[in-house]
C-alpha atoms as a PDB file:
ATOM      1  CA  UNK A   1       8.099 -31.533  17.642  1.00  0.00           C
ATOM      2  CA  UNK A   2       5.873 -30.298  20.362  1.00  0.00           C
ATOM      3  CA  UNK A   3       4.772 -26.513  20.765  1.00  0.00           C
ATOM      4  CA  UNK A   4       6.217 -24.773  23.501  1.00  0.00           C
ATOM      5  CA  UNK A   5       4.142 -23.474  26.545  1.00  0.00           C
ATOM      6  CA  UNK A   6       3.592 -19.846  24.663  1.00  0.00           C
ATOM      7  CA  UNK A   7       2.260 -18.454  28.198  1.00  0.00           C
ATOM      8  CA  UNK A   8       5.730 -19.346  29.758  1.00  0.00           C
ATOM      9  CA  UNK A   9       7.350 -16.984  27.099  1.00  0.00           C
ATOM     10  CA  UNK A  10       4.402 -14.468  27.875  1.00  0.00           C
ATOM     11  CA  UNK A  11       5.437 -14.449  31.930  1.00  0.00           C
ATOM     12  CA  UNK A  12       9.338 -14.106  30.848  1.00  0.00           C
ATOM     13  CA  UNK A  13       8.488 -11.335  29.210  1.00  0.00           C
ATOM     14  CA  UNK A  14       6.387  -9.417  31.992  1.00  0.00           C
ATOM     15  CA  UNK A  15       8.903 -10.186  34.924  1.00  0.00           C
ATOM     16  CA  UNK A  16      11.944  -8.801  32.471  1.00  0.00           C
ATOM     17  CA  UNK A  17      10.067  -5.320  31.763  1.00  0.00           C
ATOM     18  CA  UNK A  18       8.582  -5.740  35.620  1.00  0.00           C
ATOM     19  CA  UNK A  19      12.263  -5.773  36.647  1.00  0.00           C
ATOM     20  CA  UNK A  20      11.607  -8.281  39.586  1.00  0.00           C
ATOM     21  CA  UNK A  21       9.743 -11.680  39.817  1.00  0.00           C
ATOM     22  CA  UNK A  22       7.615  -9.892  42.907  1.00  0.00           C
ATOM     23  CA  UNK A  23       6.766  -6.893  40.470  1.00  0.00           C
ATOM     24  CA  UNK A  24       6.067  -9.200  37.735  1.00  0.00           C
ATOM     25  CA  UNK A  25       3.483 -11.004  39.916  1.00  0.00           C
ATOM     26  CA  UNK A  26       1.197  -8.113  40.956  1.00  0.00           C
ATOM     27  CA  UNK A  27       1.282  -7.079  37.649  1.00  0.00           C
ATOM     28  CA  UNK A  28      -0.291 -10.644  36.040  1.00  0.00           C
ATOM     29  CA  UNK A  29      -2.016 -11.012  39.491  1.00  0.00           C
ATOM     30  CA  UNK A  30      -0.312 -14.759  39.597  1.00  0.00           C
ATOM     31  CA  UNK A  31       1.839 -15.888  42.974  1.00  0.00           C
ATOM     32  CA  UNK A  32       5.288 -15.246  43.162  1.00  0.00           C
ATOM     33  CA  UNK A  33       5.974 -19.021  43.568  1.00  0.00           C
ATOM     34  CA  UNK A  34       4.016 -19.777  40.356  1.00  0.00           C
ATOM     35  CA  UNK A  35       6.030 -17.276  38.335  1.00  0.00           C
ATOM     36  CA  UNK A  36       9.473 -18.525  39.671  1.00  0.00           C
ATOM     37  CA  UNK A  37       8.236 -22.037  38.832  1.00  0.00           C
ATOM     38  CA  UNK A  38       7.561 -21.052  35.161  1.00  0.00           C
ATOM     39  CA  UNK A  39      10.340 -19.296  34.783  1.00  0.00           C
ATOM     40  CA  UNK A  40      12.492 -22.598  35.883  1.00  0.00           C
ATOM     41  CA  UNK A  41      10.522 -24.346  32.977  1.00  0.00           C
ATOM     42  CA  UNK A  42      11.371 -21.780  30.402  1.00  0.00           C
ATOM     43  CA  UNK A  43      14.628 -22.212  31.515  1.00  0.00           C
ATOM     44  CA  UNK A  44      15.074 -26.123  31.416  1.00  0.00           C
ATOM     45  CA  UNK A  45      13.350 -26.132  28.452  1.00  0.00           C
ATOM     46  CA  UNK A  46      15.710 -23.894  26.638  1.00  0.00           C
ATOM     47  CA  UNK A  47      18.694 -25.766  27.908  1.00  0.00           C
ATOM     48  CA  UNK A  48      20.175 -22.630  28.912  1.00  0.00           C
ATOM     49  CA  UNK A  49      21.153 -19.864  31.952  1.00  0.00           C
ATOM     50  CA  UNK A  50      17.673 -16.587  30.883  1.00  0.00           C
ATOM     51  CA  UNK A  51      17.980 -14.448  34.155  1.00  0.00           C
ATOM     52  CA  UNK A  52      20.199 -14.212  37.312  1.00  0.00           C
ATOM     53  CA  UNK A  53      17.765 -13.799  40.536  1.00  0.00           C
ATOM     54  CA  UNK A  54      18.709 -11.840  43.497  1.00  0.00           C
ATOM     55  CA  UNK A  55      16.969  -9.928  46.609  1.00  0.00           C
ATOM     56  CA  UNK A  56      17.584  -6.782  44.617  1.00  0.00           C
ATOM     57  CA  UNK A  57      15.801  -8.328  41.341  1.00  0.00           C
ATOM     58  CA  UNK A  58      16.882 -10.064  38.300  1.00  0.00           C
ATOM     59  CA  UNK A  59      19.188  -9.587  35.557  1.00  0.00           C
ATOM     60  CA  UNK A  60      19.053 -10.675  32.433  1.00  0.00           C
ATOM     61  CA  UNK A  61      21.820 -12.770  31.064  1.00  0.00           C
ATOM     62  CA  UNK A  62      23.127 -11.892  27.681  1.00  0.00           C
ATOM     63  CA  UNK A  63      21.258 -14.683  25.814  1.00  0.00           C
ATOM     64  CA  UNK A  64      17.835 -14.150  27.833  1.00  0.00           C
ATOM     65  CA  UNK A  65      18.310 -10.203  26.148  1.00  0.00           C
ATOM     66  CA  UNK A  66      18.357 -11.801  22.908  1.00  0.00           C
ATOM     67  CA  UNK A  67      15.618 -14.298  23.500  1.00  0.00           C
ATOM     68  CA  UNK A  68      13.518 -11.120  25.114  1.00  0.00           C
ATOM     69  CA  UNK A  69      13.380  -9.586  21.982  1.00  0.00           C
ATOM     70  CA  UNK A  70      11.342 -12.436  20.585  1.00  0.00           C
ATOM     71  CA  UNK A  71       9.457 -12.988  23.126  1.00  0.00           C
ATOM     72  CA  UNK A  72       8.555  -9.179  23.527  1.00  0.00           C
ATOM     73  CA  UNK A  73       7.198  -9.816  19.789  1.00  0.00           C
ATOM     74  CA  UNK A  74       5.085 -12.679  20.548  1.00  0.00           C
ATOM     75  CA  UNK A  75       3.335 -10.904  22.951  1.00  0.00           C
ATOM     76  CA  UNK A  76       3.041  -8.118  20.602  1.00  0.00           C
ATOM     77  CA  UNK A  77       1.109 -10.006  18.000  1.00  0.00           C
ATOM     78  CA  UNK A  78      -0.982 -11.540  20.867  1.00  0.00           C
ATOM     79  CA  UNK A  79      -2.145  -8.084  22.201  1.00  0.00           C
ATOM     80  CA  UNK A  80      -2.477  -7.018  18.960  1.00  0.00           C
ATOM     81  CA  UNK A  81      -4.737  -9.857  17.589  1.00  0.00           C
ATOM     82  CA  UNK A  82      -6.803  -9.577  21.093  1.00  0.00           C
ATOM     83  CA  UNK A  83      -7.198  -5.711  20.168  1.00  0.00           C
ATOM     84  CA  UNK A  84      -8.356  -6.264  16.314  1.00  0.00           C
ATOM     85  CA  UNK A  85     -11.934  -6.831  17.780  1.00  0.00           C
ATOM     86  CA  UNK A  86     -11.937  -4.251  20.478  1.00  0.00           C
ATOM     87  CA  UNK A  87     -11.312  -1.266  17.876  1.00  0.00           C
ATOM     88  CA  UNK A  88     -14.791  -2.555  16.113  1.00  0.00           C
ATOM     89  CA  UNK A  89     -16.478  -2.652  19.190  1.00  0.00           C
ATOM     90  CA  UNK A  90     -15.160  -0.411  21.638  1.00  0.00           C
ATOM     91  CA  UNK A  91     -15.246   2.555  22.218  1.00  0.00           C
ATOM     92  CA  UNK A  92     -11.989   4.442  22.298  1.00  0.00           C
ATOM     93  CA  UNK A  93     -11.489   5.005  25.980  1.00  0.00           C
ATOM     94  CA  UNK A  94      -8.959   6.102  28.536  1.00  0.00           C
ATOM     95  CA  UNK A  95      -5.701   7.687  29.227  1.00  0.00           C
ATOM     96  CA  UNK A  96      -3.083   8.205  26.520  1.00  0.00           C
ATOM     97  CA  UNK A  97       0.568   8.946  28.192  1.00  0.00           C
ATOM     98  CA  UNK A  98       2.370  11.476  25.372  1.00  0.00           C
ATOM     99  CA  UNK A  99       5.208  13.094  25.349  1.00  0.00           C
ATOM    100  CA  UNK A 100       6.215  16.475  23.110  1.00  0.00           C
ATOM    101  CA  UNK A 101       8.549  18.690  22.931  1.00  0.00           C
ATOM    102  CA  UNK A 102       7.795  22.151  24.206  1.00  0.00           C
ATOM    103  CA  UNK A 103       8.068  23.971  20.209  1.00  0.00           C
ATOM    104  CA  UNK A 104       5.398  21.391  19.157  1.00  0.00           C
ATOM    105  CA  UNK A 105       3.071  21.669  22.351  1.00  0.00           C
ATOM    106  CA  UNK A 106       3.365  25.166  22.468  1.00  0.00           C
ATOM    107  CA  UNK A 107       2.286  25.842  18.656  1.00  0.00           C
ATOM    108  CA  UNK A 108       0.917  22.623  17.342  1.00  0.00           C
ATOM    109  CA  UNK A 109      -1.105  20.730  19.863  1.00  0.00           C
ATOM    110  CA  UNK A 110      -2.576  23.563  21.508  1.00  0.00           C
ATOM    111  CA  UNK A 111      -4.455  23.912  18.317  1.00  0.00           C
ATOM    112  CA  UNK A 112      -5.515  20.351  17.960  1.00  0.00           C
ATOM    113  CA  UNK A 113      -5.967  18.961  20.917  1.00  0.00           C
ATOM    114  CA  UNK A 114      -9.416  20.599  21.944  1.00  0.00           C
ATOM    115  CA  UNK A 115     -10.825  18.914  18.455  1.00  0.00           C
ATOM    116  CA  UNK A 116      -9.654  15.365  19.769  1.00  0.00           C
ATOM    117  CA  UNK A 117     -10.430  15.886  22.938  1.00  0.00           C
ATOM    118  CA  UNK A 118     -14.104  16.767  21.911  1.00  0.00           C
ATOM    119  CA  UNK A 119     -14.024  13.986  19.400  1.00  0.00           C
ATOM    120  CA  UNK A 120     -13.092  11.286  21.883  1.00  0.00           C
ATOM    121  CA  UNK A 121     -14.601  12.696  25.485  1.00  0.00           C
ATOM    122  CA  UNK A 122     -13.842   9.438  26.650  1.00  0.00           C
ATOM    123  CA  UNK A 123     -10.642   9.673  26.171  1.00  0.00           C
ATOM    124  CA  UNK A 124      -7.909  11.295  28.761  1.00  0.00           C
ATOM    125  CA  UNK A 125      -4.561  12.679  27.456  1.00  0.00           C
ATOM    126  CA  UNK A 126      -1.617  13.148  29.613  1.00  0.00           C
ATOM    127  CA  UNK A 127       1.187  15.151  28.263  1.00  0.00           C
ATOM    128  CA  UNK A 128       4.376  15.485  29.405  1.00  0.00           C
ATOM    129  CA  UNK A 129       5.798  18.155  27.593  1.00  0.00           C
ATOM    130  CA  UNK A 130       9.887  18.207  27.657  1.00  0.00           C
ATOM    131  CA  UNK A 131      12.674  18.261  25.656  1.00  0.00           C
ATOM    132  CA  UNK A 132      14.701  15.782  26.957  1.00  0.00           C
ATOM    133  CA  UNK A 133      14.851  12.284  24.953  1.00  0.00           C
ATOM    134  CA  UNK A 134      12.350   9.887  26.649  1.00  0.00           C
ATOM    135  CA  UNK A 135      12.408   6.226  27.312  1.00  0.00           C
ATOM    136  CA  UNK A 136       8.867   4.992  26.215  1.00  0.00           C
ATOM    137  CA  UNK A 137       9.380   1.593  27.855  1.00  0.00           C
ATOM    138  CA  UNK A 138      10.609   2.838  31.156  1.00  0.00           C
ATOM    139  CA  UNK A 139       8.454   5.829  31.564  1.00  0.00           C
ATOM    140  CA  UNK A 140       5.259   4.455  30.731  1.00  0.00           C
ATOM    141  CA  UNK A 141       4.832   6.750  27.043  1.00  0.00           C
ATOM    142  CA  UNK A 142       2.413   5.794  24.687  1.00  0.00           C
ATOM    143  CA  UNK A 143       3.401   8.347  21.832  1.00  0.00           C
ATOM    144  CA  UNK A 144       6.420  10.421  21.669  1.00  0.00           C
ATOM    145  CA  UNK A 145       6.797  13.483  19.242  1.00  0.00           C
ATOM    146  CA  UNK A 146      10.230  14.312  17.977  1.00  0.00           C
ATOM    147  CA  UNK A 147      11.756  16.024  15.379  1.00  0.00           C
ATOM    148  CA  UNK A 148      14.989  14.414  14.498  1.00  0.00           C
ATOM    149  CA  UNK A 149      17.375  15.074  11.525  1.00  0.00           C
ATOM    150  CA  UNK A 150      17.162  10.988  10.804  1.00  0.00           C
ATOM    151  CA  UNK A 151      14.878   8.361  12.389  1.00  0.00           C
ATOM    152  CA  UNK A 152      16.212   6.781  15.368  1.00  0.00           C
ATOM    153  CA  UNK A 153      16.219   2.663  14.398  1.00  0.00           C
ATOM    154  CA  UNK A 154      15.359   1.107  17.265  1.00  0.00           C
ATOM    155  CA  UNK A 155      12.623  -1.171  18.335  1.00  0.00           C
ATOM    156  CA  UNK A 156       9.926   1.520  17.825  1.00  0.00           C
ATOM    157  CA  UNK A 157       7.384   2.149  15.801  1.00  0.00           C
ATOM    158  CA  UNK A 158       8.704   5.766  13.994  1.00  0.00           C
ATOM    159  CA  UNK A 159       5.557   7.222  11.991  1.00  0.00           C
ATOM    160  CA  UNK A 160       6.855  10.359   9.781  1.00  0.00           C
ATOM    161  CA  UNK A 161       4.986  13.756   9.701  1.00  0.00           C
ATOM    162  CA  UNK A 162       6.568  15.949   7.709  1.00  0.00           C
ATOM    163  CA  UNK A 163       9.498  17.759   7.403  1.00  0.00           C
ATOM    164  CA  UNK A 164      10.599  20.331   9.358  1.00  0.00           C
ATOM    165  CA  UNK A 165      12.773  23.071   8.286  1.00  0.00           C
ATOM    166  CA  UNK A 166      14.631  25.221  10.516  1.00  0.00           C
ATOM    167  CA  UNK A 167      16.292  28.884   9.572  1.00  0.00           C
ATOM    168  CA  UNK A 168      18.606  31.272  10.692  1.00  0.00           C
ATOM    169  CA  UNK A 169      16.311  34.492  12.409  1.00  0.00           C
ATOM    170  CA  UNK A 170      17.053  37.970  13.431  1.00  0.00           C
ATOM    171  CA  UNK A 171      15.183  41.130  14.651  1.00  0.00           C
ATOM    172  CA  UNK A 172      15.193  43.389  11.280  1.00  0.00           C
ATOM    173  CA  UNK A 173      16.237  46.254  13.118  1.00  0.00           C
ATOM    174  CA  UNK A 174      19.632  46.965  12.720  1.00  0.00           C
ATOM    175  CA  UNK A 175      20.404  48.501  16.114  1.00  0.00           C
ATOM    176  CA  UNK A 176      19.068  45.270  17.764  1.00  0.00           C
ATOM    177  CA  UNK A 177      21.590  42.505  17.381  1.00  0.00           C
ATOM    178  CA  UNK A 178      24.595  43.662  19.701  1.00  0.00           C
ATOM    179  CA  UNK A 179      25.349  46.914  18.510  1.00  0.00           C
ATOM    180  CA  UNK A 180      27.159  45.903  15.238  1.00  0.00           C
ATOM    181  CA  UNK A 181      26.425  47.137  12.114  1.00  0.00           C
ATOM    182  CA  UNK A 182      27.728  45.069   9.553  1.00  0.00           C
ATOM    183  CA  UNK A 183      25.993  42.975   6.564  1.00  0.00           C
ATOM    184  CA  UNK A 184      25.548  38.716   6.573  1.00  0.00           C
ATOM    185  CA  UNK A 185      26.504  38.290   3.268  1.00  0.00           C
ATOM    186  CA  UNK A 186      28.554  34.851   4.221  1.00  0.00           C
ATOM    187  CA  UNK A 187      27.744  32.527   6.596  1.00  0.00           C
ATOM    188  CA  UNK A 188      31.565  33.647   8.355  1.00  0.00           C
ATOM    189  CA  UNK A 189      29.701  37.060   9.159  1.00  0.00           C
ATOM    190  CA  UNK A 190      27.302  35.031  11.514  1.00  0.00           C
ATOM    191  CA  UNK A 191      31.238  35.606  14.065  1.00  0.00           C
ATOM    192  CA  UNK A 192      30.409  38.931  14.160  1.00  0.00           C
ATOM    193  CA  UNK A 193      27.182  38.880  16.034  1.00  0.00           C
ATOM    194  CA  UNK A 194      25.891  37.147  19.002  1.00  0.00           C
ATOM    195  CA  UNK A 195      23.755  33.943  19.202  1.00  0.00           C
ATOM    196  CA  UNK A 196      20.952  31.944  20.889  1.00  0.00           C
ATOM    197  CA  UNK A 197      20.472  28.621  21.075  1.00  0.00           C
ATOM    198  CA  UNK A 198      19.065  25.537  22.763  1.00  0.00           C
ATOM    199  CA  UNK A 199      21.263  23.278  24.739  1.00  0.00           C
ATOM    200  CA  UNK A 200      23.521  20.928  23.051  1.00  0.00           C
ATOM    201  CA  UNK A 201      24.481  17.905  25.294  1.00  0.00           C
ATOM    202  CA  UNK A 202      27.985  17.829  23.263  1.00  0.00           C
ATOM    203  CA  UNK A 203      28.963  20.748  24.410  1.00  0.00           C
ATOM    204  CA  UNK A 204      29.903  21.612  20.471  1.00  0.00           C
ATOM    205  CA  UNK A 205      27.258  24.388  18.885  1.00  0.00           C
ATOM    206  CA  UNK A 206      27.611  25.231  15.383  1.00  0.00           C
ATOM    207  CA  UNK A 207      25.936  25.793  11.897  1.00  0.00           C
ATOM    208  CA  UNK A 208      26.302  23.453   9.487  1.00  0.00           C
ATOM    209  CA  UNK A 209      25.038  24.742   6.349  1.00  0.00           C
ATOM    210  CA  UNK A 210      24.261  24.428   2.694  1.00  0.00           C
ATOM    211  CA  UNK A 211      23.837  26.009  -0.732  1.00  0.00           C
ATOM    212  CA  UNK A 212      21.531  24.416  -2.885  1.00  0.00           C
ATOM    213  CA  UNK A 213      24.743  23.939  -5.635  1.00  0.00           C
ATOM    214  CA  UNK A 214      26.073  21.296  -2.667  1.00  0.00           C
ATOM    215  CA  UNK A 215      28.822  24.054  -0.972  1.00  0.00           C
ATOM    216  CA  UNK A 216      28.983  23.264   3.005  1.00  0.00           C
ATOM    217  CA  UNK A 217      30.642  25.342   5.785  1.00  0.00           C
ATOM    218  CA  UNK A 218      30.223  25.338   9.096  1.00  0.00           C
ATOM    219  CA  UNK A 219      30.589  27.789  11.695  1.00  0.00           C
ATOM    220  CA  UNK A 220      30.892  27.500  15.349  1.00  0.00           C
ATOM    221  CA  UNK A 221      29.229  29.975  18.123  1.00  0.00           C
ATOM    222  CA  UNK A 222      29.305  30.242  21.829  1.00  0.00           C
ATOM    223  CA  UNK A 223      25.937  31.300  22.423  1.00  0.00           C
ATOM    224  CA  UNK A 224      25.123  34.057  24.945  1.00  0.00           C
ATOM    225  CA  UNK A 225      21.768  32.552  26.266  1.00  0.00           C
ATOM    226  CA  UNK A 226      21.370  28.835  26.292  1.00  0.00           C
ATOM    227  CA  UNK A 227      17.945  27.111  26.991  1.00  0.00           C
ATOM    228  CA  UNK A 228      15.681  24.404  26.492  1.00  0.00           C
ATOM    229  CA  UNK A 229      12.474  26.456  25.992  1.00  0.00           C
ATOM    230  CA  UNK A 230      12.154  27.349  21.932  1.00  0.00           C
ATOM    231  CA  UNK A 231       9.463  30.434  22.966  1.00  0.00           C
ATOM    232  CA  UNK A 232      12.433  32.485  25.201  1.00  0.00           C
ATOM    233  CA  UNK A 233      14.486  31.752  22.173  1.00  0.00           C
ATOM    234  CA  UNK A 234      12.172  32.973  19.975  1.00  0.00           C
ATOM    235  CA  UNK A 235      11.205  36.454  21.969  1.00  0.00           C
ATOM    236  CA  UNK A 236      15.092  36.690  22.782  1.00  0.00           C
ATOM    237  CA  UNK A 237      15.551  37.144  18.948  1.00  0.00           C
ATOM    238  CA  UNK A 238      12.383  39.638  18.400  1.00  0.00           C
ATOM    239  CA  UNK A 239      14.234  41.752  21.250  1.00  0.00           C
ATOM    240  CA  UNK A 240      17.030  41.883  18.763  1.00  0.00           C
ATOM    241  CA  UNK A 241      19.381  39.922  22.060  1.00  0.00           C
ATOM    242  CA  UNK A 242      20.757  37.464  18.657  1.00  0.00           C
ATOM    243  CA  UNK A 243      20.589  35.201  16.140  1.00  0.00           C
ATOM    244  CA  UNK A 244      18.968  31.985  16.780  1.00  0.00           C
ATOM    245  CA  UNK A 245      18.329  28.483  14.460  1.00  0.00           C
ATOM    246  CA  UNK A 246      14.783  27.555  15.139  1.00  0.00           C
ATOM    247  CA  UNK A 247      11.973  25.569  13.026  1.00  0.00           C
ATOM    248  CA  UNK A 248       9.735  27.850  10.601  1.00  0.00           C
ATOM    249  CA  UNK A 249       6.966  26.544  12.246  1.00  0.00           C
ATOM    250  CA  UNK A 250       7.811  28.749  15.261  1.00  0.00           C
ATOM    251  CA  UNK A 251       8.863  31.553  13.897  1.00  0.00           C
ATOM    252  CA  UNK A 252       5.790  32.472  10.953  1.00  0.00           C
ATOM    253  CA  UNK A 253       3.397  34.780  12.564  1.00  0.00           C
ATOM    254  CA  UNK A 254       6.397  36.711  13.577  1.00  0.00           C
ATOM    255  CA  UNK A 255       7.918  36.888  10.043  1.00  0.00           C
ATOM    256  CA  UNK A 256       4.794  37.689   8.575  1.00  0.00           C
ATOM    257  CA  UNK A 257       4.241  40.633  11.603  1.00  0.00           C
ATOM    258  CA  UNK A 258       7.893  41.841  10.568  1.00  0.00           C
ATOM    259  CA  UNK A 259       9.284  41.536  14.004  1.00  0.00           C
ATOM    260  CA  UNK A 260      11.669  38.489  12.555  1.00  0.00           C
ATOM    261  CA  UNK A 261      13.207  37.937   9.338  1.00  0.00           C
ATOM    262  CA  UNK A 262      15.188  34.831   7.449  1.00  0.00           C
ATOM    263  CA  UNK A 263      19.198  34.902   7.553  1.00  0.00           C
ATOM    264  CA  UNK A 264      21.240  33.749   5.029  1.00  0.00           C
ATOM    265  CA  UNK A 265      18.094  32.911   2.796  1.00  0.00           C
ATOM    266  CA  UNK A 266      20.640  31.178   0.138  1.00  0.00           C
ATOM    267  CA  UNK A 267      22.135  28.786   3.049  1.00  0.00           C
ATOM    268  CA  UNK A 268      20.121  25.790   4.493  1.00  0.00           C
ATOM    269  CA  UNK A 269      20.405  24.095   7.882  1.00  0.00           C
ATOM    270  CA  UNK A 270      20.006  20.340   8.073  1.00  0.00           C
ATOM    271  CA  UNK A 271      16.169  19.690   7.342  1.00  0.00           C
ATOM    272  CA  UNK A 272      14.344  17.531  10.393  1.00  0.00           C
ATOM    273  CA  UNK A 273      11.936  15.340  10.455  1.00  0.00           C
ATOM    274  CA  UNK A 274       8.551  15.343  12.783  1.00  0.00           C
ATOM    275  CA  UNK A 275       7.412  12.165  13.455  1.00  0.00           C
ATOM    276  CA  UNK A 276       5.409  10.409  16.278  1.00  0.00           C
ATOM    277  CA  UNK A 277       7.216   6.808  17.425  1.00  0.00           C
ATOM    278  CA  UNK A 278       5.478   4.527  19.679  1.00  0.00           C
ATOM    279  CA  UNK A 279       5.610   0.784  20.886  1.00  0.00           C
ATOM    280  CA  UNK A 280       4.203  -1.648  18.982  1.00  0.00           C
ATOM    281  CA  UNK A 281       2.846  -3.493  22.321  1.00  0.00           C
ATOM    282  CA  UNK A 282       0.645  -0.302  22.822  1.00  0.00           C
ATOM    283  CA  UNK A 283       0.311   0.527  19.254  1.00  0.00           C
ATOM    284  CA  UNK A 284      -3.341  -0.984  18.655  1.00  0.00           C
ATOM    285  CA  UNK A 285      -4.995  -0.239  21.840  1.00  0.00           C
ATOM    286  CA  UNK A 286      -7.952   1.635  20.584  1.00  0.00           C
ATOM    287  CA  UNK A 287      -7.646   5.363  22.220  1.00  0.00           C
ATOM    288  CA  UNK A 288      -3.711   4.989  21.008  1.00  0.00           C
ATOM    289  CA  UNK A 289      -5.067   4.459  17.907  1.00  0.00           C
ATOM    290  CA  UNK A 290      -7.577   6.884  17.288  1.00  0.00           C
ATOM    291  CA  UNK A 291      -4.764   9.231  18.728  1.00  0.00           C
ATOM    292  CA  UNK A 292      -2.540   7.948  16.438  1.00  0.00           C
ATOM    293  CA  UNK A 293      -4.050   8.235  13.570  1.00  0.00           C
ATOM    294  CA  UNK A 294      -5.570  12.069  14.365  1.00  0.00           C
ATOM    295  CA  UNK A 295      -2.479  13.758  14.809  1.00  0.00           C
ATOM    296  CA  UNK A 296      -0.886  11.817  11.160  1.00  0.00           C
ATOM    297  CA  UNK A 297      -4.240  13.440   9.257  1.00  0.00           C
ATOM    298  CA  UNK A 298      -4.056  16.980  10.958  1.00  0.00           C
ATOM    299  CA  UNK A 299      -0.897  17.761  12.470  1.00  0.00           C
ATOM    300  CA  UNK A 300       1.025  17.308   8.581  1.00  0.00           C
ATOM    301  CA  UNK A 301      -0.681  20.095   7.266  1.00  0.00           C
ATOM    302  CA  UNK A 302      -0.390  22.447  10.564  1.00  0.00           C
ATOM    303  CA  UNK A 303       3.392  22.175   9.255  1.00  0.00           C
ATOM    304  CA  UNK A 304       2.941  22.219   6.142  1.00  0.00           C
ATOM    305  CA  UNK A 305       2.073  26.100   6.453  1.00  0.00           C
ATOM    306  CA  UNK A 306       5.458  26.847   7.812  1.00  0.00           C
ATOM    307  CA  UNK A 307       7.776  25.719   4.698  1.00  0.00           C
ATOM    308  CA  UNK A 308       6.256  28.898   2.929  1.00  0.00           C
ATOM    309  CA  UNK A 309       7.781  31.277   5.372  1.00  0.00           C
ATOM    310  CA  UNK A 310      11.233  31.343   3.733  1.00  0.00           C
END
């Protein structure tokens, strides 16, 4: 049995995440009419229909997706055998594309991105910071930070953190919240009082919540100010506007200053987990790397400080 042409599988792969055989071509710097020959090759050889061409582009047929997949690997273990002597003797250099969400920016890598930066002055970081899910592929992302309650499965690389608690928070003056007076003894007290929160896409926003003997309840709440940005949650709250659900790790230096404090301390919300995810086809480039592998030593124990707040 002879091999097959490997770099034919190689070009497939490079037009499909190009989108277009003329896209495809600037990007390996080959002619268009070389590329659409190769392509027929790959084709014939397999014996089967991989992409339908048009003016607008190409689509891939439902067997060329599958076949994609394994062709998207191949490259993947090319680049990453081709990079195995570059982190010895290169220099990590260039830009890193990363995405975060605004909780994590705004407390987290503001504290440790001046050490990398200094550590790697070679090195250029470009951070989108957002809270809307990203598509790494599509929009060019070489690490994404997320905290999820599980770990998306998908075809990227998900690297765990640490875990990352989130509690219910009030202003400890009494007159703040509304202008109700009443006790949270019971998570159906939370009814009585007005609430904060970040957007929910489902429309549905609710508390689902825990003792540690296993009893669940949940409790639904139609906020009064919905947004995307944790920080005007969090002041919202110290202003004494509601109760909010937000991660410890943005809410400790103002439980320790008094101007928040825990609610419901016997009641859990559903733990999440910060982790970095990435694509394996950029996963061993040496500034991804080094990048990588920085924020899994420091940005662990910059969490780790907020699971004593509670």
């Amino acid at each position: 049995m002879s091999l097959p042409d490997l770099t034919n599988y190689m070009i497939f792969a490079r037009v499909a995440a190009a989108g277009s055989i003329s896209a495809g071509a600037r990007e390996l710097n080959m002619p268009k009419s070389t590329i659409s020959r190769r392509l027929t090759e790959l084709e014939e050889a397999q014996g089967v229909r991989l992409m339908h061409r048009s003016t607008r582009g190409l689509k891939l047929t439902d067997i060329g997706q599958a076949f994609l997949v394994h062709c998207e690997t191949m490259v993947a273990a090319a680049e990453a055998a081709q990079q195995v002597t570059q982190l010895v003797q290169e220099t990590p250099r260039g830009d890193i594309h990363v995405s975060s969400p605004y909780a994590i920016s705004q407390s987290m890598l503001v504290q440790l991105l001046p050490e990398f930066l200094a550590r790697y002055p070679e090195v250029r970081v470009n951070l989108m910071v957002t809270n809307r899910p990203v598509n790494l592929i599509d929009e060019g992302i070489d690490v994404a930070l997320r905290v999820r309650a599980t770990i998306e499965d998908s075809s990227l690389i998900a690297r765990p953190l640490s875990d990352a608690p989130q509690t219910l928070y009030k202003s400890p003056n009494k007159g703040d919240v509304g202008a109700i007076q009443q006790s949270l003894q019971h998570p159906l007290d939370l009814v009585h009082f007005p609430h904060l929160s970040l957007h929910y896409t489902s429309g549905r926003y609710r508390y689902d919540l825990t003792t540690s003997h296993g009893e669940k309840l949940t409790v639904s709440f139609r906020p009064r100010l919905i947004t995307d940005d944790m920080i005007v949650l969090r002041e919202a709250a110290i202003a004494g506007l509601g109760i909010v659900a937000l991660p410890n790790y943005m809410c400790e230096e103002a439980v320790a200053a008094g101007l928040l404090e825990p609610v419901l301390p016997k009641w859990s919300l559903p733990m999440g987990i910060m982790h970095m995810v990435y694509p394996y086809r950029r996963g061993l480039l040496p500034a991804v790397r080094v990048f990588v592998d920085y924020l899994a030593e420091h940005l662990p124990t910059t969490a780790q400080r907020s699971l004593n707040t509670t």
